[in-house]
PDB file of N, CA and C in Angstrom:
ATOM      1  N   UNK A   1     105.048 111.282 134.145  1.00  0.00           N
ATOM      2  CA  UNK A   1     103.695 110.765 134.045  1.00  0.00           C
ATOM      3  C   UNK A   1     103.462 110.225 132.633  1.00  0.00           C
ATOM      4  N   UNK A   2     103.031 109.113 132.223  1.00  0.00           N
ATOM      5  CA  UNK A   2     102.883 108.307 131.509  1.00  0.00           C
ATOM      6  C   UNK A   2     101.177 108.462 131.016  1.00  0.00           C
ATOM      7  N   UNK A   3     101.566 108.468 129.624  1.00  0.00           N
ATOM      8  CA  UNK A   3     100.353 109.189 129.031  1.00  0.00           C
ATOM      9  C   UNK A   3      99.660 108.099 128.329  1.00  0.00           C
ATOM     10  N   UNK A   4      98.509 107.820 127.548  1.00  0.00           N
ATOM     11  CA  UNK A   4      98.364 106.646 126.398  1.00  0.00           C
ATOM     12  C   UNK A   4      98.425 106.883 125.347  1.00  0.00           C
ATOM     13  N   UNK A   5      99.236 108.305 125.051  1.00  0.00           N
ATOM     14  CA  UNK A   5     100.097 108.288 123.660  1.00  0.00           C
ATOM     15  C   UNK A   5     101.502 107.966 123.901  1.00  0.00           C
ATOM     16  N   UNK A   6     102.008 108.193 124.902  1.00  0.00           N
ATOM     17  CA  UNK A   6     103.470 107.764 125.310  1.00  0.00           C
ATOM     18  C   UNK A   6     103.567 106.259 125.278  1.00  0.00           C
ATOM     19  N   UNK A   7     102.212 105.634 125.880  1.00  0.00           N
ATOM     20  CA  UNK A   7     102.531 104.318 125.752  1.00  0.00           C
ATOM     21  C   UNK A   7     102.405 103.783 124.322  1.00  0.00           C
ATOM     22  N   UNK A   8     101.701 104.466 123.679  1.00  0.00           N
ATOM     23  CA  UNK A   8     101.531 104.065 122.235  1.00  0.00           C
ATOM     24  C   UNK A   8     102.997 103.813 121.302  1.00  0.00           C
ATOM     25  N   UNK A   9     103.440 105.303 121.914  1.00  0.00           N
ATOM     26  CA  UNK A   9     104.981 105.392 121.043  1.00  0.00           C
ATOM     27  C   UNK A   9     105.752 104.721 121.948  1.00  0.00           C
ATOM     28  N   UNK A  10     105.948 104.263 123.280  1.00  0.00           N
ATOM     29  CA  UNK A  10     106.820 103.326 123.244  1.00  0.00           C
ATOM     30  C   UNK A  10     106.751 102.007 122.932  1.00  0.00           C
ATOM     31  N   UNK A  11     105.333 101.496 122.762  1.00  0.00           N
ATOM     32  CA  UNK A  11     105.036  99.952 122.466  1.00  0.00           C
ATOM     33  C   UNK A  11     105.879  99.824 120.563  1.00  0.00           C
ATOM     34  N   UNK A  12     105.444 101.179 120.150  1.00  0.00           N
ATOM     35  CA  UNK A  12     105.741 101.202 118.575  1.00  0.00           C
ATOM     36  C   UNK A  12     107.375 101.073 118.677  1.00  0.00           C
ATOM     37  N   UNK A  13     107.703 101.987 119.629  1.00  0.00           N
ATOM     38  CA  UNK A  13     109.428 101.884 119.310  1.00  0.00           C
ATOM     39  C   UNK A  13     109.608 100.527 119.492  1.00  0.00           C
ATOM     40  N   UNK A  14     108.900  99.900 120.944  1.00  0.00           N
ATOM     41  CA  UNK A  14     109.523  98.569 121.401  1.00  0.00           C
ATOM     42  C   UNK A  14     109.677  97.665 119.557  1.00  0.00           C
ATOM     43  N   UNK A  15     108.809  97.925 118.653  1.00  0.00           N
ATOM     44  CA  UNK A  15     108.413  96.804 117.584  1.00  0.00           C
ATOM     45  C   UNK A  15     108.588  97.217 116.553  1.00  0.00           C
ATOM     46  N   UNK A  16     109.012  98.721 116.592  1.00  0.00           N
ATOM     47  CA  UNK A  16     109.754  99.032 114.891  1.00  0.00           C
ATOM     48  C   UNK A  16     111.272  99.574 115.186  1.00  0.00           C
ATOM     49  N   UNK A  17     111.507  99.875 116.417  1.00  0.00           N
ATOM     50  CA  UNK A  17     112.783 100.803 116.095  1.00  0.00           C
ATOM     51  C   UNK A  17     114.207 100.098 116.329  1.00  0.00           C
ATOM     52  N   UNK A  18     113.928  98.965 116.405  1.00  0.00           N
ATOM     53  CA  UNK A  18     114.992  97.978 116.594  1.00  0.00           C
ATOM     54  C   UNK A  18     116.154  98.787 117.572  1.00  0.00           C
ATOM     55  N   UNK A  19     116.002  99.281 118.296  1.00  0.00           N
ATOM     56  CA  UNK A  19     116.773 100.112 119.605  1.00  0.00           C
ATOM     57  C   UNK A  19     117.559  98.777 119.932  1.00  0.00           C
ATOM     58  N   UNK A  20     118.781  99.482 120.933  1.00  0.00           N
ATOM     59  CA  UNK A  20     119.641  98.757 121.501  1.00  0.00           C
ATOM     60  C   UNK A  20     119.899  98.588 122.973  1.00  0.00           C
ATOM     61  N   UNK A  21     118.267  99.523 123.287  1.00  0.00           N
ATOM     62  CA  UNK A  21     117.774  99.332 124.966  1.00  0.00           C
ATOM     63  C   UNK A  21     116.176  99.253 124.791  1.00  0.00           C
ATOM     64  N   UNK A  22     116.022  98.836 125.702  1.00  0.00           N
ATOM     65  CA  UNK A  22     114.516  98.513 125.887  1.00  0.00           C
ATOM     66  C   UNK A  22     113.836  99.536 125.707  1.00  0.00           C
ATOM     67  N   UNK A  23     112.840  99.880 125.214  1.00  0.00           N
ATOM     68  CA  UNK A  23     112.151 101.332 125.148  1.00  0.00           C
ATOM     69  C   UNK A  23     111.129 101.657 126.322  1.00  0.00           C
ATOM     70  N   UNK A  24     111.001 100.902 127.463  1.00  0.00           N
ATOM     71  CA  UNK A  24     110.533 100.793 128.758  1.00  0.00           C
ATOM     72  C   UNK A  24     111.769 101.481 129.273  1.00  0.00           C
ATOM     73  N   UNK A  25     113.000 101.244 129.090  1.00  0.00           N
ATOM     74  CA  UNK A  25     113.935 101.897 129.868  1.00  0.00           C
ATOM     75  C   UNK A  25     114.228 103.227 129.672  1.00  0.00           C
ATOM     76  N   UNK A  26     113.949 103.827 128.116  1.00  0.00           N
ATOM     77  CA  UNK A  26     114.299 105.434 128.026  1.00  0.00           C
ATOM     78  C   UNK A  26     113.552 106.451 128.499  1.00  0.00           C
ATOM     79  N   UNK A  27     114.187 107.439 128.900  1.00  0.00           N
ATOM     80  CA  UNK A  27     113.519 108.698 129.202  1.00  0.00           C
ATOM     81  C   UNK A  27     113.101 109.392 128.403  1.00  0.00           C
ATOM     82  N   UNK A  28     112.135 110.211 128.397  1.00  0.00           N
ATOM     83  CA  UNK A  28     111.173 110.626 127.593  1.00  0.00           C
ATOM     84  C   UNK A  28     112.695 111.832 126.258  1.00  0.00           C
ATOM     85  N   UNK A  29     113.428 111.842 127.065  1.00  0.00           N
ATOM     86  CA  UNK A  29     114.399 112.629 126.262  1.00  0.00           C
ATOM     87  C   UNK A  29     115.633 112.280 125.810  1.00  0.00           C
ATOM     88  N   UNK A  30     115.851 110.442 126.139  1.00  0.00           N
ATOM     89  CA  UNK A  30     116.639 109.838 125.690  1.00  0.00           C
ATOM     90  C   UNK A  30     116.962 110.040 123.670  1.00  0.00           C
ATOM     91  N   UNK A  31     118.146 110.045 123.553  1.00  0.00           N
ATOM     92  CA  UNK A  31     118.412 110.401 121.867  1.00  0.00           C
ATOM     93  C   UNK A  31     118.132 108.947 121.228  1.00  0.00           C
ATOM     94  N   UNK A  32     117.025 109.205 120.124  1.00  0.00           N
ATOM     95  CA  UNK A  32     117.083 107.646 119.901  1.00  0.00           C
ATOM     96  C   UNK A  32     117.463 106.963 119.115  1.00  0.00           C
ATOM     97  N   UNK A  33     118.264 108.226 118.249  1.00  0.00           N
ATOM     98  CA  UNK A  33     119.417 107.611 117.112  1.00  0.00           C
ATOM     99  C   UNK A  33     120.697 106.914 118.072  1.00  0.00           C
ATOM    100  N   UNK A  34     120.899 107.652 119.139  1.00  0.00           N
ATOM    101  CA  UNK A  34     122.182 107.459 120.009  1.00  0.00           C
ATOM    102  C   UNK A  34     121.931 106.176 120.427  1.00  0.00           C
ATOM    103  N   UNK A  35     120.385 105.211 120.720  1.00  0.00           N
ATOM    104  CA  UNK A  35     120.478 104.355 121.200  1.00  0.00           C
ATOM    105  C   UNK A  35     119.784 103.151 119.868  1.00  0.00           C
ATOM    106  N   UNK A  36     120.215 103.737 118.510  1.00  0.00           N
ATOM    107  CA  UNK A  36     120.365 102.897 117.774  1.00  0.00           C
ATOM    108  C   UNK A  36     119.270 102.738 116.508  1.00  0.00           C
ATOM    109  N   UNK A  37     118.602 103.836 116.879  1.00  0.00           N
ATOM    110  CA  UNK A  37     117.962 104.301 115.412  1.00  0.00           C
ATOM    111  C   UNK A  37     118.577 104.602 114.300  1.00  0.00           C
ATOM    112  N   UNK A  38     118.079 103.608 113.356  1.00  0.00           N
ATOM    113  CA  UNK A  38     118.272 103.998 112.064  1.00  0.00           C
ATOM    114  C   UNK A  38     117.169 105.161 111.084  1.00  0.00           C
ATOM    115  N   UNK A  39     118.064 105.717 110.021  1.00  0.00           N
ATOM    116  CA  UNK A  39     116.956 106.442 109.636  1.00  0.00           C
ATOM    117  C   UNK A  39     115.746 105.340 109.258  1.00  0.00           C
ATOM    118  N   UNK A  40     116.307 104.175 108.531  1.00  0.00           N
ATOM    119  CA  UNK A  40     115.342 102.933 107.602  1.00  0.00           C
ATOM    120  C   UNK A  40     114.206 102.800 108.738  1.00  0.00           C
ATOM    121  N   UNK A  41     114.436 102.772 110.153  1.00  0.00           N
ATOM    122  CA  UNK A  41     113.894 102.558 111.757  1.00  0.00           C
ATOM    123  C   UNK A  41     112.668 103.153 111.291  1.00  0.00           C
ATOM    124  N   UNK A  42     113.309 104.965 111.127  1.00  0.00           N
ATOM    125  CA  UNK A  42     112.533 105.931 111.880  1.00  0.00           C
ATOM    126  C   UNK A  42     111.514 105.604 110.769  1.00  0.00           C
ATOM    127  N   UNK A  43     111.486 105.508 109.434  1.00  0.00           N
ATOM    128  CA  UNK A  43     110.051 105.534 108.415  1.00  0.00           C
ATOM    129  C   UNK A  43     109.218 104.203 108.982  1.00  0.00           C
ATOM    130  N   UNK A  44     109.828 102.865 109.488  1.00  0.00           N
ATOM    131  CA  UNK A  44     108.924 102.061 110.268  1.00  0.00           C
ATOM    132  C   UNK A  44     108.057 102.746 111.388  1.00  0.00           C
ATOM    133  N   UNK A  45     108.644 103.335 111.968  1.00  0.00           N
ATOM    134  CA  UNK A  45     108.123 103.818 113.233  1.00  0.00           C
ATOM    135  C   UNK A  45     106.927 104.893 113.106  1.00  0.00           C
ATOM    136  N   UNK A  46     107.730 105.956 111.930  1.00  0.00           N
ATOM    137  CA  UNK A  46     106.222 107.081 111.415  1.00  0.00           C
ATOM    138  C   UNK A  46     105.296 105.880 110.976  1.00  0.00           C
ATOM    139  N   UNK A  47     105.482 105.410 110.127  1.00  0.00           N
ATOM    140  CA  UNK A  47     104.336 104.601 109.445  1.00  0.00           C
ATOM    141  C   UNK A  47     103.550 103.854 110.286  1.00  0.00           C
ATOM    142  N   UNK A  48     103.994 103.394 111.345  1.00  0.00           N
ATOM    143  CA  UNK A  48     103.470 102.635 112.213  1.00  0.00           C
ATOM    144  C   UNK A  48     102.471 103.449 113.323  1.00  0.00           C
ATOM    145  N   UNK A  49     103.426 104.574 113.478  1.00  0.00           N
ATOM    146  CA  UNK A  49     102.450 105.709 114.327  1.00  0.00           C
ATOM    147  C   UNK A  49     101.033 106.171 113.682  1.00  0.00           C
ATOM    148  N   UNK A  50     101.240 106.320 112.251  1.00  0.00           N
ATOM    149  CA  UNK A  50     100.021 106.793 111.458  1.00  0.00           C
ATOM    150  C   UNK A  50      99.153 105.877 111.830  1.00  0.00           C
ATOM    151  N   UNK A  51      99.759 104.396 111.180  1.00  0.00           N
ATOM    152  CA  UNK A  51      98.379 103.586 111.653  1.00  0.00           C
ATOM    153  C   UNK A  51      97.417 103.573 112.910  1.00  0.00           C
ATOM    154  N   UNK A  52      98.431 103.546 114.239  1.00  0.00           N
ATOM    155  CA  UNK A  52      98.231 103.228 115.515  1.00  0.00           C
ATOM    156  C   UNK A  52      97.030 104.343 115.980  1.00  0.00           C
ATOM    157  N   UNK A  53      97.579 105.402 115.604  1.00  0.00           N
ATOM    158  CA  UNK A  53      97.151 106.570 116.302  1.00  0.00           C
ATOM    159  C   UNK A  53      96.421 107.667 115.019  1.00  0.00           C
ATOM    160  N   UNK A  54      96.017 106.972 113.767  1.00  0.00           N
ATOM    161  CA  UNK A  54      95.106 107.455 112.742  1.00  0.00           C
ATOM    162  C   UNK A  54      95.280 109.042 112.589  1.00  0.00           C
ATOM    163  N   UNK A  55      96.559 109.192 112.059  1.00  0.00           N
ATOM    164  CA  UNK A  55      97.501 110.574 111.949  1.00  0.00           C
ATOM    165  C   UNK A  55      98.222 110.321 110.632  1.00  0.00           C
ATOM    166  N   UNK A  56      98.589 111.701 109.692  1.00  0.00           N
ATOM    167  CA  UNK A  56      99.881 111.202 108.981  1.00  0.00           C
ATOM    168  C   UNK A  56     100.655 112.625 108.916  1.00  0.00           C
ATOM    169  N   UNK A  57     101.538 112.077 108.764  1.00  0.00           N
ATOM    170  CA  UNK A  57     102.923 113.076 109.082  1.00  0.00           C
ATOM    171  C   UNK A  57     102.979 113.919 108.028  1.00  0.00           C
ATOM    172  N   UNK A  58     103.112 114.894 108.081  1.00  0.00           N
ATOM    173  CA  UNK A  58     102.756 116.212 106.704  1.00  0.00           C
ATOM    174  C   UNK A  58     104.796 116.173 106.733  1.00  0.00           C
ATOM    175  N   UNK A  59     104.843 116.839 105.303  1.00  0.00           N
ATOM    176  CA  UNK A  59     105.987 117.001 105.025  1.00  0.00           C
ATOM    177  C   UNK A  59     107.170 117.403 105.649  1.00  0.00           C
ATOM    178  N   UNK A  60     106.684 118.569 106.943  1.00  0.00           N
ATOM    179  CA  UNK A  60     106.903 119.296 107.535  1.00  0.00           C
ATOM    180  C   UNK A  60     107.910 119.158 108.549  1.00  0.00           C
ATOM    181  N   UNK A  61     107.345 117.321 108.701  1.00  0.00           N
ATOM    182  CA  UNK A  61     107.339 117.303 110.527  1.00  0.00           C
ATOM    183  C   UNK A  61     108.454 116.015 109.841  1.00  0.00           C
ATOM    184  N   UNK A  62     108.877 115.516 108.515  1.00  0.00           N
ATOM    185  CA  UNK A  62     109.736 114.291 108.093  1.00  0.00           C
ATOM    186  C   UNK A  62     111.351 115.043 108.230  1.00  0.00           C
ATOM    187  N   UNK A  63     111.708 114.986 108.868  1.00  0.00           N
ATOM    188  CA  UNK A  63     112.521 115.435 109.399  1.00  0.00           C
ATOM    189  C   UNK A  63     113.653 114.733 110.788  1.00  0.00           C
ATOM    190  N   UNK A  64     114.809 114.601 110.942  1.00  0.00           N
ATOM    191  CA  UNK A  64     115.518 114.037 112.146  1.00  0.00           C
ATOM    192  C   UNK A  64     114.862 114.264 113.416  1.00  0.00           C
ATOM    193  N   UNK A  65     114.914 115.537 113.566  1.00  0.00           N
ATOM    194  CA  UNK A  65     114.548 116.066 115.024  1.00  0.00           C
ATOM    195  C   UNK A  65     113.289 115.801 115.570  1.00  0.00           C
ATOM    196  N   UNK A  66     112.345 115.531 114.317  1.00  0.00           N
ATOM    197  CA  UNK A  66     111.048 114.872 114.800  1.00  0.00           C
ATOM    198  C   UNK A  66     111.148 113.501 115.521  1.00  0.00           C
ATOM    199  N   UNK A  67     111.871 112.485 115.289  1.00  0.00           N
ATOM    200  CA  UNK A  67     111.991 111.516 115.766  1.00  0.00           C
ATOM    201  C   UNK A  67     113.201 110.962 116.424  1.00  0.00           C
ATOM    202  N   UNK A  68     113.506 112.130 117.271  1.00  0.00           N
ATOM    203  CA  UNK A  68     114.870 112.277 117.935  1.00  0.00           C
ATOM    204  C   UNK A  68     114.997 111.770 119.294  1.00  0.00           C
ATOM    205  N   UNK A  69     113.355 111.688 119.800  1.00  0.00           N
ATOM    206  CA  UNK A  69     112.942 111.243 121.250  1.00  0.00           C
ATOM    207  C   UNK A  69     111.335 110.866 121.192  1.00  0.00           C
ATOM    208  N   UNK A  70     111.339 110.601 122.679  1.00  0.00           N
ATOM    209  CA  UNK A  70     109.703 110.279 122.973  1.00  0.00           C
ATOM    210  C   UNK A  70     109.260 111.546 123.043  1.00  0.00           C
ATOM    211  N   UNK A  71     109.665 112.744 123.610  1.00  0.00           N
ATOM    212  CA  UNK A  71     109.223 113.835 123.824  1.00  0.00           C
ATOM    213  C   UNK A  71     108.932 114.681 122.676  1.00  0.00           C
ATOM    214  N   UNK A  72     109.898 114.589 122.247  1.00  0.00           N
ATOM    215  CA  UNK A  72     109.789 115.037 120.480  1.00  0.00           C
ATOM    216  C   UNK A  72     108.304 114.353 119.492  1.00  0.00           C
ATOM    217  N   UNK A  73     108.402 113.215 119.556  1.00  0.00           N
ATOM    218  CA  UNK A  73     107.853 112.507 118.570  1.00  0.00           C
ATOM    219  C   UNK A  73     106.262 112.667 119.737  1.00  0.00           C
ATOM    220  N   UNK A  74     105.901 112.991 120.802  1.00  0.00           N
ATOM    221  CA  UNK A  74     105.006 113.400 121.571  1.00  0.00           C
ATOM    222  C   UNK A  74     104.435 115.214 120.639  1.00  0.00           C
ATOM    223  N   UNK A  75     105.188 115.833 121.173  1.00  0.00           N
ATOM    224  CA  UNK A  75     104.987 116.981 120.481  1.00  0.00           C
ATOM    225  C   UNK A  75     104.387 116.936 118.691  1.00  0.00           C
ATOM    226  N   UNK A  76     105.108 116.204 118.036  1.00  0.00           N
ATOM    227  CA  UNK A  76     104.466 115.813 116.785  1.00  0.00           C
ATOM    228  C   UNK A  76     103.426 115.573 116.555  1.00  0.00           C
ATOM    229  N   UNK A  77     102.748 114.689 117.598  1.00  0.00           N
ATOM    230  CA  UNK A  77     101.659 113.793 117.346  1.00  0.00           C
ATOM    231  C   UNK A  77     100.920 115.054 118.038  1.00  0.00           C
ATOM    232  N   UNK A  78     101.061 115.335 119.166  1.00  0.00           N
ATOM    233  CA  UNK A  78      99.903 116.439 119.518  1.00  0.00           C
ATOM    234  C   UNK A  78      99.575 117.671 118.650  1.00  0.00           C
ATOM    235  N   UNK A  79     100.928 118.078 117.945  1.00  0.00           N
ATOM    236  CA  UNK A  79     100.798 119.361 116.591  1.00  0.00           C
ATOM    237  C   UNK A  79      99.545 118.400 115.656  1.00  0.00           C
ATOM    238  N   UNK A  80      99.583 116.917 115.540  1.00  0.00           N
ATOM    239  CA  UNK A  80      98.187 116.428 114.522  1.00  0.00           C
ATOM    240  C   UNK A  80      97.370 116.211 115.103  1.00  0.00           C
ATOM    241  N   UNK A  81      97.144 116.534 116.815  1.00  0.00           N
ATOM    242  CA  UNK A  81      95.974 116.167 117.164  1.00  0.00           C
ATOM    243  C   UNK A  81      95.403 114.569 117.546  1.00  0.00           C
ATOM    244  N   UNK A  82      96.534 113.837 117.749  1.00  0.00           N
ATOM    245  CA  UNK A  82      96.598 112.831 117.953  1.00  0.00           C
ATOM    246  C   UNK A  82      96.256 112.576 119.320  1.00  0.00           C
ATOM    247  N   UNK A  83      95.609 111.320 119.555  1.00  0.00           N
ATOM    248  CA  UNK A  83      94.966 110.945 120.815  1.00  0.00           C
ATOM    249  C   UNK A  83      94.871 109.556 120.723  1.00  0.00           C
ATOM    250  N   UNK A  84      94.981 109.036 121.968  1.00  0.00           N
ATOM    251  CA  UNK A  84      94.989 107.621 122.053  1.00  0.00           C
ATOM    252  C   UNK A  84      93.791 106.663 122.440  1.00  0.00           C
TER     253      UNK A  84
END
């Protein structure tokens, strides 16, 4: 089930994470270094999330595993209370 923070973070992956599959095509638990994230990616992608979704990433959460998936990077945004 498709959420309007899920769509948020996949429109963001579609336009910062320079992936090497469509981000319409991954599963919420697809690895998204495996499909071509860079770390340089992943600070586009936080930064871009902050804006989108008026959040910022505490020290805590800058980390690989935070932005390892949709599901992951879901969990993040809901630990800030993020809403779409």
């Amino acid at each position: 089930m498709s959420t309007a923070v899920d769509d948020k973070i996949r429109a963001v992956l579609s336009e910062h994470a320079l992936l090497q599959v469509p981000a319409a095509e991954l599963t919420d638990d697809t690895d998204l270094y495996r499909a071509g994230l860079t770390s340089h990616a992943s600070v586009n992608v936080m930064l871009a999330l902050e804006d989108e979704l008026d959040v910022e990433f505490p020290d805590q959460l800058l980390h690989r595993s935070t932005f390892q998936s949709i599901s992951a990077l879901r969990d993040a945004l809901a630990s800030l209370g993020a809403t779409a």
